[in-house]
Protein backbone atom coordinates (compact mmCIF):
# COMPACT_ATOMS: atom_id res chain seq x y z
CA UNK A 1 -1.28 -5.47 -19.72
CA UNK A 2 -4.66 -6.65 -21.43
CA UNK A 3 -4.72 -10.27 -23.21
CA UNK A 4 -4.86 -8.54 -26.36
CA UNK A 5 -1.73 -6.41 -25.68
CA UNK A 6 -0.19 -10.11 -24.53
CA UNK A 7 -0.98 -11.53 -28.07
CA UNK A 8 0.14 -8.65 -29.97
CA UNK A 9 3.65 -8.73 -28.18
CA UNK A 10 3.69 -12.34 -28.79
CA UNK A 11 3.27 -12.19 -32.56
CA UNK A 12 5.70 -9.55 -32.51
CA UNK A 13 8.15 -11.42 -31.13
CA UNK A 14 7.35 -14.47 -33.28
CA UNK A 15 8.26 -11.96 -36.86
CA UNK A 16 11.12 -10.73 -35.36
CA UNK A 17 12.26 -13.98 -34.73
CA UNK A 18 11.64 -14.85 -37.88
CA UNK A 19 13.11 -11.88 -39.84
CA UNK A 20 15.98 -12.55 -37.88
CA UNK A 21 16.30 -16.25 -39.63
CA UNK A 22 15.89 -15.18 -43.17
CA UNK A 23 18.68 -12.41 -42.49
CA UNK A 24 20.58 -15.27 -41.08
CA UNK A 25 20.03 -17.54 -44.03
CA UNK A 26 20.30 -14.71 -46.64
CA UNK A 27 23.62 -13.63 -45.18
CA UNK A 28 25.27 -17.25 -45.39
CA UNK A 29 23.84 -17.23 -49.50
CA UNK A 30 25.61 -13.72 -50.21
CA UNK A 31 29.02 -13.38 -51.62
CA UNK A 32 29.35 -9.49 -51.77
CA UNK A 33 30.56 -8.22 -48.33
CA UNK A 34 29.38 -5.09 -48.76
CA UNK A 35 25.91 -6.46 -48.75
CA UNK A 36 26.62 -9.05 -45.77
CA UNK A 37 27.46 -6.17 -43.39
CA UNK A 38 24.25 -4.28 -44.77
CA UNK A 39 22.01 -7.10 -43.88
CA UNK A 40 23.71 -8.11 -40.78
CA UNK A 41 23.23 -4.61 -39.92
CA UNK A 42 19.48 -5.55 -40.42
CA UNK A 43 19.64 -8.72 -38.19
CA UNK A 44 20.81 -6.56 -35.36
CA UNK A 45 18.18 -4.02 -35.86
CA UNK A 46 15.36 -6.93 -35.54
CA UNK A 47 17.67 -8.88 -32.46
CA UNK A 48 17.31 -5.16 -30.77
CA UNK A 49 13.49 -4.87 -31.47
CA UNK A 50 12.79 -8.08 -30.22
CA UNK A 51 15.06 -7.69 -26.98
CA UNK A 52 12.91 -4.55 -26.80
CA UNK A 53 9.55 -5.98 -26.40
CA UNK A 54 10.74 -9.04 -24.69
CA UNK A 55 11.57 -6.65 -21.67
CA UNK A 56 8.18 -4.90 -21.55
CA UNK A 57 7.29 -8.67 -20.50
């Protein structure tokens, strides 16, 4: 891999993390299950996408 395809899967990694956080913190605010599930649903999808790239590493 090039250093620029390096930095790009590093800043990917770095918003996944991150969208993974605000799910987190969003999910301990809600009340309405329904919507919990939806955006734990979410949190997976981005904890998937980031396990993704980690393994082209």
């Amino acid at each position: 891999m090039t250093t620029k395809e390096l930095l790009y899967i590093e800043d990917v990694l770095g918003h996944e993390k991150h969208f993974q956080s605000q799910c987190q913190e969003t999910i301990g605010q809600l009340q309405d299950g329904e919507l919990k599930a939806c955006i734990e649903e979410m949190k997976q999808k981005h904890q998937q996408i980031f396990q993704n790239f980690y393994n082209l590493l």
